[in-house]
N, C-alpha and C. Protein backbone atom coordinates (compact mmCIF):
# COMPACT_ATOMS: atom_id res chain seq x y z
N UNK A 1 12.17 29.66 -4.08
CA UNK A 1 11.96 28.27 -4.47
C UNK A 1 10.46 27.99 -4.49
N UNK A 2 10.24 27.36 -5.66
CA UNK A 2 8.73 27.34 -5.65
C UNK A 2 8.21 25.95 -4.99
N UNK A 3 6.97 26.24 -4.63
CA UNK A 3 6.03 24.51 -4.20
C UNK A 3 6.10 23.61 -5.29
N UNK A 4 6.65 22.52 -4.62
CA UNK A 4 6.83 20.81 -6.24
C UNK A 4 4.92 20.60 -6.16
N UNK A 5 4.96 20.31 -7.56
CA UNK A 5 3.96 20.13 -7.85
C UNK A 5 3.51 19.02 -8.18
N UNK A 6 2.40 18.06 -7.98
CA UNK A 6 2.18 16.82 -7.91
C UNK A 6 2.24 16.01 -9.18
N UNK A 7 2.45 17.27 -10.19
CA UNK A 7 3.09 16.03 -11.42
C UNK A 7 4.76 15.90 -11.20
N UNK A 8 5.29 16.57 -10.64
CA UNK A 8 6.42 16.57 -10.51
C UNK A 8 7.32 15.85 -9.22
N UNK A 9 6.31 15.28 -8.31
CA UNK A 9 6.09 14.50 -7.33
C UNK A 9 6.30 13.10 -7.66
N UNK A 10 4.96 13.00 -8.90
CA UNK A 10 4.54 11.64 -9.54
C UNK A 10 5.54 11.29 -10.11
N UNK A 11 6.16 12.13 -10.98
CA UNK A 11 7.73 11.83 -11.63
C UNK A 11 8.56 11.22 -11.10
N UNK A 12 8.76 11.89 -10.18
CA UNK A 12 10.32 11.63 -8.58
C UNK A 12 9.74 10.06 -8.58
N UNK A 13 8.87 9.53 -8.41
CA UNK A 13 8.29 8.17 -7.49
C UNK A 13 8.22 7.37 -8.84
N UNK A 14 8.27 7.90 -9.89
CA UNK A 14 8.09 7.03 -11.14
C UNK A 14 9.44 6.86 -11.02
N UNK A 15 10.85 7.55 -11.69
CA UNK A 15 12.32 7.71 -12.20
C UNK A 15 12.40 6.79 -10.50
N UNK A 16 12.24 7.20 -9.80
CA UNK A 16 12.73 6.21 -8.57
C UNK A 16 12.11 4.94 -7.55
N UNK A 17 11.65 4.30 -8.81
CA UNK A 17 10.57 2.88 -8.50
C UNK A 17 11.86 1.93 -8.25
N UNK A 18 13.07 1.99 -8.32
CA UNK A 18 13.77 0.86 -7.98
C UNK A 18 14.42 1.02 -6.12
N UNK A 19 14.34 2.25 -6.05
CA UNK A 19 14.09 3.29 -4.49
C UNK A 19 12.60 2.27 -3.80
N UNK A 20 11.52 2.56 -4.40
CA UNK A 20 10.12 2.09 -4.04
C UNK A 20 10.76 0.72 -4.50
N UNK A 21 10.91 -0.08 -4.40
CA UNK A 21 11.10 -1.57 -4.61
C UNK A 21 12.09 -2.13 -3.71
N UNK A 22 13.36 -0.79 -3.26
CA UNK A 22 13.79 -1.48 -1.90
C UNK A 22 13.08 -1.00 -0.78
N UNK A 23 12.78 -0.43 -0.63
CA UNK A 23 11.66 0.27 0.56
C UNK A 23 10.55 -1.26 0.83
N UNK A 24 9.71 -1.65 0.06
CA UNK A 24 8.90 -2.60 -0.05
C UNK A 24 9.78 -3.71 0.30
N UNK A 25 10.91 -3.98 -0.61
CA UNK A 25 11.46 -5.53 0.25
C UNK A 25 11.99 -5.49 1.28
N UNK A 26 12.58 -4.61 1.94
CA UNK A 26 12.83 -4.44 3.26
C UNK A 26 11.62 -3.98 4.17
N UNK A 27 10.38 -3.50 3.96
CA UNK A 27 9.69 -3.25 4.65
C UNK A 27 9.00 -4.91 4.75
N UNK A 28 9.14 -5.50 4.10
CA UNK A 28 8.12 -6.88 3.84
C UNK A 28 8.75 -7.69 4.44
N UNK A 29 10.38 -7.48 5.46
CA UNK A 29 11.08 -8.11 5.80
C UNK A 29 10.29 -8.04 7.47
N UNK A 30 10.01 -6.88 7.73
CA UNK A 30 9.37 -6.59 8.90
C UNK A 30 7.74 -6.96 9.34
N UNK A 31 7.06 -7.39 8.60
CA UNK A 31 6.13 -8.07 8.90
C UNK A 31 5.72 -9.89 9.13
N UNK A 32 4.70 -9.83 9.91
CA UNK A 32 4.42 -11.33 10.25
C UNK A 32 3.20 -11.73 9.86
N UNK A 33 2.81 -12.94 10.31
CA UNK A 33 1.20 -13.13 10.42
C UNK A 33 0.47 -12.38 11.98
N UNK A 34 1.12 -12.15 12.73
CA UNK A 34 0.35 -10.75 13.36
C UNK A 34 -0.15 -10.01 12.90
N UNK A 35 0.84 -9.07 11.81
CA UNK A 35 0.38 -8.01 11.89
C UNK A 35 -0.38 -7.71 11.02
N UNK A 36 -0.48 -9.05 9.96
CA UNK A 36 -1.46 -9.61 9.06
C UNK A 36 -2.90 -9.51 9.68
N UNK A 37 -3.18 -10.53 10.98
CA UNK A 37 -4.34 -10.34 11.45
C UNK A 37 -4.45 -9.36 12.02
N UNK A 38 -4.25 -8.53 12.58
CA UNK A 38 -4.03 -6.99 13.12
C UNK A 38 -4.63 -6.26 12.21
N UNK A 39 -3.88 -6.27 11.22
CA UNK A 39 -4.63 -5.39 10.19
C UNK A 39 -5.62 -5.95 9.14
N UNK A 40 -5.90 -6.78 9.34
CA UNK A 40 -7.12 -7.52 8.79
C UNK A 40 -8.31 -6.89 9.73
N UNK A 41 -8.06 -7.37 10.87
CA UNK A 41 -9.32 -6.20 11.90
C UNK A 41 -9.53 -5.07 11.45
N UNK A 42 -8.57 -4.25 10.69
CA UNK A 42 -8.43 -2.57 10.72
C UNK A 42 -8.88 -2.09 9.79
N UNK A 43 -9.21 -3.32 8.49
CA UNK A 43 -9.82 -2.82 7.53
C UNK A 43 -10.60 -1.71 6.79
N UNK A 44 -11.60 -1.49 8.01
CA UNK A 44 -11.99 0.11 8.19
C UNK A 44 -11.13 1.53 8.32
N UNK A 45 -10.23 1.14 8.81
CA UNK A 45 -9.17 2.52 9.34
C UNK A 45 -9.21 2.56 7.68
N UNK A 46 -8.54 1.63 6.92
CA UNK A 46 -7.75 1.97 5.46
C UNK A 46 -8.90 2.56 4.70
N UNK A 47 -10.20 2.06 5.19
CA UNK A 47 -11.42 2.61 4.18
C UNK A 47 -11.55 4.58 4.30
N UNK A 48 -11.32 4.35 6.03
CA UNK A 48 -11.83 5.43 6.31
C UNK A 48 -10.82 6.91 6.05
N UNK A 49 -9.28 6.21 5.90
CA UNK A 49 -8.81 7.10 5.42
C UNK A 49 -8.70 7.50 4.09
N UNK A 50 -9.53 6.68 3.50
CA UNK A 50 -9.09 6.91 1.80
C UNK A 50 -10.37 7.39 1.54
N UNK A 51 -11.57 7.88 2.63
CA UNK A 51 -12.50 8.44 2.00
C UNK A 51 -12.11 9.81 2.45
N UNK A 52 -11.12 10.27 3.38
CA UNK A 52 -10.55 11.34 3.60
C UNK A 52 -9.65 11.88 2.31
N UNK A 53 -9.68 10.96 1.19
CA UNK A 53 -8.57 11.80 0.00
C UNK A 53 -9.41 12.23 -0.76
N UNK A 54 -8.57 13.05 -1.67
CA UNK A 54 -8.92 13.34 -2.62
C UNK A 54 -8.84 12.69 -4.08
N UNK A 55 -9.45 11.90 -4.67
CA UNK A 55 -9.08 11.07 -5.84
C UNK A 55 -8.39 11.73 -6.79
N UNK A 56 -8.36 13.22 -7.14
CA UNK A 56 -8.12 13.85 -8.32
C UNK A 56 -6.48 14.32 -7.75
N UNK A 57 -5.96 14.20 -6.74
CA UNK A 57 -4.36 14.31 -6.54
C UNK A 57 -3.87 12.78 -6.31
N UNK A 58 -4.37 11.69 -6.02
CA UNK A 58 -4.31 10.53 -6.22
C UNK A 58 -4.73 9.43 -6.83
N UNK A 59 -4.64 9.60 -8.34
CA UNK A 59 -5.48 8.52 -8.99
C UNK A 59 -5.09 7.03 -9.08
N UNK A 60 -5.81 6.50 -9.05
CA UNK A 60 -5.43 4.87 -8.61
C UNK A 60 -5.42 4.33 -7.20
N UNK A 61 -6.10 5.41 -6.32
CA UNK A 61 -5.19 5.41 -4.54
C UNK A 61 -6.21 4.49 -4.71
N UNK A 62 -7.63 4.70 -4.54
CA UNK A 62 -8.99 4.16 -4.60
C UNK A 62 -8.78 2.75 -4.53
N UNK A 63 -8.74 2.33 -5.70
CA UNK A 63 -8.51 0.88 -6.43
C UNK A 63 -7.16 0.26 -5.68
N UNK A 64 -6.06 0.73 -5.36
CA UNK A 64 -5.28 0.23 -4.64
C UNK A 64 -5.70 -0.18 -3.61
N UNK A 65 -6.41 0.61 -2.45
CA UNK A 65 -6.54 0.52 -1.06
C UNK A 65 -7.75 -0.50 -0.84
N UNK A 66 -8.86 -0.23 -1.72
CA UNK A 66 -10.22 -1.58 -2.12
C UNK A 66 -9.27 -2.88 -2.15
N UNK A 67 -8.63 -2.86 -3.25
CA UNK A 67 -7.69 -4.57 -3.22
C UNK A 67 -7.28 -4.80 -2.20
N UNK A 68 -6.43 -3.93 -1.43
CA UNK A 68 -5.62 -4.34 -0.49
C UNK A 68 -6.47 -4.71 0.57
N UNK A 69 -7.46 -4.60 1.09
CA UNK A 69 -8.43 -4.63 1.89
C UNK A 69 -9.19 -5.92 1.56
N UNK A 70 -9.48 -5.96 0.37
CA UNK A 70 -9.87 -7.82 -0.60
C UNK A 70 -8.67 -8.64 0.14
N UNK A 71 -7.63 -8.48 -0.15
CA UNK A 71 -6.56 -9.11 -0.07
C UNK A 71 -6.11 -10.08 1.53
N UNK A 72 -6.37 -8.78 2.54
CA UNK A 72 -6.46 -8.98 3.77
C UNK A 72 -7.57 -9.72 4.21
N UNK A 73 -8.47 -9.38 4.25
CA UNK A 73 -10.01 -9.91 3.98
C UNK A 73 -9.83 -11.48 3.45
N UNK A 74 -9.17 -12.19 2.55
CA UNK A 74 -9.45 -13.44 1.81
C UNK A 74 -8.92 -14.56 2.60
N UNK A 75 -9.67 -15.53 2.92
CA UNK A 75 -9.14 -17.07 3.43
C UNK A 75 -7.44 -17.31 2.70
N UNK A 76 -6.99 -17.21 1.99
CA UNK A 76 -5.51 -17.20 2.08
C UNK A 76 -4.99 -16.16 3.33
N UNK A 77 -5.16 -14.95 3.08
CA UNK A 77 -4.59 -14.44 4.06
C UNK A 77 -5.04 -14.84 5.44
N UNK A 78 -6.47 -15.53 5.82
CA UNK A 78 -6.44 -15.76 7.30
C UNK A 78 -5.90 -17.42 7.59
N UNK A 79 -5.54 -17.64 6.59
CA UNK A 79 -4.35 -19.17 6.75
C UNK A 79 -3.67 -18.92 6.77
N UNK A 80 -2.93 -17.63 6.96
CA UNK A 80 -1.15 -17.53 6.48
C UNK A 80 -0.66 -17.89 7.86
N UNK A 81 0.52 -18.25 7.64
CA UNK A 81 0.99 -18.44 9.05
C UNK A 81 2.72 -18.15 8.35
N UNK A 82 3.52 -17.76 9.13
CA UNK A 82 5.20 -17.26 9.05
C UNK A 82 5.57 -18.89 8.67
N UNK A 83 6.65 -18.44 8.25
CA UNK A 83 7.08 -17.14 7.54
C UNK A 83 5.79 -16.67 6.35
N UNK A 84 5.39 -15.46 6.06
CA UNK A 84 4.29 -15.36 5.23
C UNK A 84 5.07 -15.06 3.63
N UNK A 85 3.87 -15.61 3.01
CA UNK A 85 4.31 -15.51 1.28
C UNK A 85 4.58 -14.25 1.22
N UNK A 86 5.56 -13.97 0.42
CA UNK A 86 6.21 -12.68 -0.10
C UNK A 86 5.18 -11.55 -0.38
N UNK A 87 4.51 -12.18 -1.25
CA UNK A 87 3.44 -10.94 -1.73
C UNK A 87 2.38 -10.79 -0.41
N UNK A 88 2.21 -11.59 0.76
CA UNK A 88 1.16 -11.45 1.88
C UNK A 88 2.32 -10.13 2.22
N UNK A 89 3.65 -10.48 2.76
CA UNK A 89 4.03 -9.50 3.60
C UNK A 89 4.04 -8.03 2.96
N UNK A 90 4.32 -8.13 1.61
CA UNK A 90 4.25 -6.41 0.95
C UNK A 90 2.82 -6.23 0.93
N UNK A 91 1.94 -6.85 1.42
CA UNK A 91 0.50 -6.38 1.00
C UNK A 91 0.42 -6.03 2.61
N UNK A 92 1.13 -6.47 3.59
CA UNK A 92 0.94 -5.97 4.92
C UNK A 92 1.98 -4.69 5.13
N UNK A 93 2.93 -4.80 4.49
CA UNK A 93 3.69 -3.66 4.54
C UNK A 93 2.97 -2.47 3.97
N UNK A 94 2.72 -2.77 2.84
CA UNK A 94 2.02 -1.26 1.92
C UNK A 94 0.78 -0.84 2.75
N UNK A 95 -0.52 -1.67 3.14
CA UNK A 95 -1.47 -1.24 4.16
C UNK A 95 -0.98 -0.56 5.55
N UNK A 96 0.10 -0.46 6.45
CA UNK A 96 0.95 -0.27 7.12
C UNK A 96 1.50 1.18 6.70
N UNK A 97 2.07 1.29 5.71
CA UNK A 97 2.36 1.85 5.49
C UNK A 97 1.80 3.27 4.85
N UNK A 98 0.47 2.94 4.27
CA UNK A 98 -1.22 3.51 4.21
C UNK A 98 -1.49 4.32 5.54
N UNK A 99 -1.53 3.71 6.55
CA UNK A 99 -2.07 3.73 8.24
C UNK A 99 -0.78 4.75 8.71
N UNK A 100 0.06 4.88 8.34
CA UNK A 100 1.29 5.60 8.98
C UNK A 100 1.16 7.11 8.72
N UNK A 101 0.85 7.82 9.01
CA UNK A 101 0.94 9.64 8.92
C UNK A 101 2.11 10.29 8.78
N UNK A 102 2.84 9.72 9.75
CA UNK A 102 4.39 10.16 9.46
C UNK A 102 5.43 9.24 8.20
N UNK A 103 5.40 9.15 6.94
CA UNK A 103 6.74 8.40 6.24
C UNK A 103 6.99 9.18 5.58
N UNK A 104 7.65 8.93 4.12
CA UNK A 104 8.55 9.85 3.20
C UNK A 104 8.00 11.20 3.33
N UNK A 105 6.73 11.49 2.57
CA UNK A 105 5.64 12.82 2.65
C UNK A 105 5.07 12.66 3.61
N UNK A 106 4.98 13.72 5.02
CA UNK A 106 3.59 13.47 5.78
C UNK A 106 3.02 13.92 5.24
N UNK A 107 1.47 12.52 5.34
CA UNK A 107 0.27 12.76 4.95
C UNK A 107 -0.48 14.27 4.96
N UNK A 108 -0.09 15.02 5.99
CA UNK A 108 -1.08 16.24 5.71
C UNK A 108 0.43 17.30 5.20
N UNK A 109 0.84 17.08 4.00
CA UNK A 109 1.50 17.87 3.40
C UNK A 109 0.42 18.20 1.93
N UNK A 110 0.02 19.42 2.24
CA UNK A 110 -1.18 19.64 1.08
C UNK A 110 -0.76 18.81 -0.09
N UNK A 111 -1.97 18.19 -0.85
CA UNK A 111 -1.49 17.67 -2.70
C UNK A 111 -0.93 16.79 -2.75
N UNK A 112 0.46 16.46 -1.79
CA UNK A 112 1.07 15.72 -1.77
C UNK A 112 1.48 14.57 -1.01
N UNK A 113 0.96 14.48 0.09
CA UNK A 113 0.75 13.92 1.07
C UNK A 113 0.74 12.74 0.86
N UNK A 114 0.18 12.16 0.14
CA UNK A 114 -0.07 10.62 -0.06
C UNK A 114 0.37 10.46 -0.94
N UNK A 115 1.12 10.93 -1.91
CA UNK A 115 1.90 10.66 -2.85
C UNK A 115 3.07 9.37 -2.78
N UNK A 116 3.60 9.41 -1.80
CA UNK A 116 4.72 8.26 -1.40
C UNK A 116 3.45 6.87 -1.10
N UNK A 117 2.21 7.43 -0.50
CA UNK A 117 2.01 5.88 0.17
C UNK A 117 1.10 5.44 -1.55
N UNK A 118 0.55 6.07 -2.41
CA UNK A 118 -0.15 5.50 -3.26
C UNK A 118 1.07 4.71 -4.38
N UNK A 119 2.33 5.44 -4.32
CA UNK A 119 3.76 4.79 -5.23
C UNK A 119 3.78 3.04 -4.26
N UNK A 120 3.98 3.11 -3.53
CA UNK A 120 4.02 1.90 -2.43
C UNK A 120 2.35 1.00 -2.24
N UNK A 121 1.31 1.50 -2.50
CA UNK A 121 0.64 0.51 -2.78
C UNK A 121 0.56 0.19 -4.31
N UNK A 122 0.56 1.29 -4.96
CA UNK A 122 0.84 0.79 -6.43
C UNK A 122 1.32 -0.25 -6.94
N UNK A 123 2.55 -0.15 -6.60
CA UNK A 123 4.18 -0.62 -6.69
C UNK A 123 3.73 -1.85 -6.58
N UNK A 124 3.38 -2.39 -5.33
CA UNK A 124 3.31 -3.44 -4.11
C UNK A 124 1.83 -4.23 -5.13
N UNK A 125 0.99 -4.03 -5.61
CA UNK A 125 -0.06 -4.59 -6.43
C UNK A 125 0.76 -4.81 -7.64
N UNK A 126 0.99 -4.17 -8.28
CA UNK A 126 1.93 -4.49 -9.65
C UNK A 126 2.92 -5.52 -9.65
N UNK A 127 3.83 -5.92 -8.45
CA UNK A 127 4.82 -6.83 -8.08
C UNK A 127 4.11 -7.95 -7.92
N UNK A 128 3.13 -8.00 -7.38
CA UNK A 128 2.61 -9.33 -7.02
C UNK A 128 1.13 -9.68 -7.68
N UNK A 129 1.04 -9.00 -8.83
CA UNK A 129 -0.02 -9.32 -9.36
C UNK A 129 -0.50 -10.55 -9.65
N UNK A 130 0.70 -11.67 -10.41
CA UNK A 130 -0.34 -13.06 -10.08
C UNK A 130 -0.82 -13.31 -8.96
N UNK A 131 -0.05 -13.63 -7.96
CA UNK A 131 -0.40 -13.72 -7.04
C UNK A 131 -2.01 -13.49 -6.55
N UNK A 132 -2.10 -12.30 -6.89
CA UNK A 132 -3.09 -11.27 -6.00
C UNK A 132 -4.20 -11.87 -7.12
N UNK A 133 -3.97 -12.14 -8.20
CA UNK A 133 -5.03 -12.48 -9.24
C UNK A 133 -5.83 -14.03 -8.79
N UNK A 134 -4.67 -14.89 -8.28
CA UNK A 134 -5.20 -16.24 -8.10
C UNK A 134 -6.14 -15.83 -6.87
N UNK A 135 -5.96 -15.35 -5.99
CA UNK A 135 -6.79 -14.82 -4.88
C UNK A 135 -8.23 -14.77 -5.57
N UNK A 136 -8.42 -13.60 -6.55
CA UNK A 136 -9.71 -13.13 -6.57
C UNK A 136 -10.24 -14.00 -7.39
N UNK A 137 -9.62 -15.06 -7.89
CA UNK A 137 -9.80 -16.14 -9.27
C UNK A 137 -10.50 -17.33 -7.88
N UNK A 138 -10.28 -17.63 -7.06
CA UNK A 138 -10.48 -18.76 -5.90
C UNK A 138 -11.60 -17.76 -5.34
N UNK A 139 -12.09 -17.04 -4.83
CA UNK A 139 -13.03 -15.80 -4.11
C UNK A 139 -14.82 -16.61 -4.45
């Protein structure tokens, strides 16, 4: 059996974005404004692991993990208070879920590793894009 290869990775997470879309609403079920400000402090961790990737097995990780970090970072998010807006909690879930080493792929699975968490911040920016737009439109 041969090693899956990261276009063939990218595939799996594409054909199964409605998989990545319950993952996200149930994960978004599990966050608060804790863990909002929690990880608003942590901002750095998310920087510092995404200067640990490689851009050329994850394209788009970059630009995902920068927003999400805007996102956390912005006077909406340090007003939120619970229950939090839908798109706050998947933007705390997907960063969370960034920070986690162990989920679908562990992270140090060569090539592929981050493959699950860049589908889930992807995903998670694409769903809530107005949203996330009025943010940087008010900034």
């Amino acid at each position: 059996m041969s090693k899956p290869r990261r276009q063939d990775i990218d595939r799996y997470f594409r054909l199964k974005e409605s998989c990545v879309d319950k993952l996200i609403d149930e994960g978004g079920l599990l966050v608060n404004s804790d863990d909002l400000r929690a990880l608003s402090l942590k901002t750095n961790h998310l920087l510092s692991k995404l200067e640990r990737t490689n851009p050329f097995f994850h394209p788009g990780l970059d630009l995902a993990v920068h927003t999400i970090v805007l996102v956390l970072k912005s006077a909406r998010a340090n007003a939120a208070v619970d229950p939090l807006p839908k798109y706050l909690a998947e933007v705390v879930f997907a960063a969370r879920y960034f920070l986690n080493v162990c989920d679908l792929i562990p992270d140090n699975t060569p090539e592929i590793g981050l493959t699950d968490d860049n589908a889930v911040l992807r995903r998670v920016l694409a769903r809530n894009q107005a949203e996330l737009v009025e943010i940087f439109i008010q900034a």
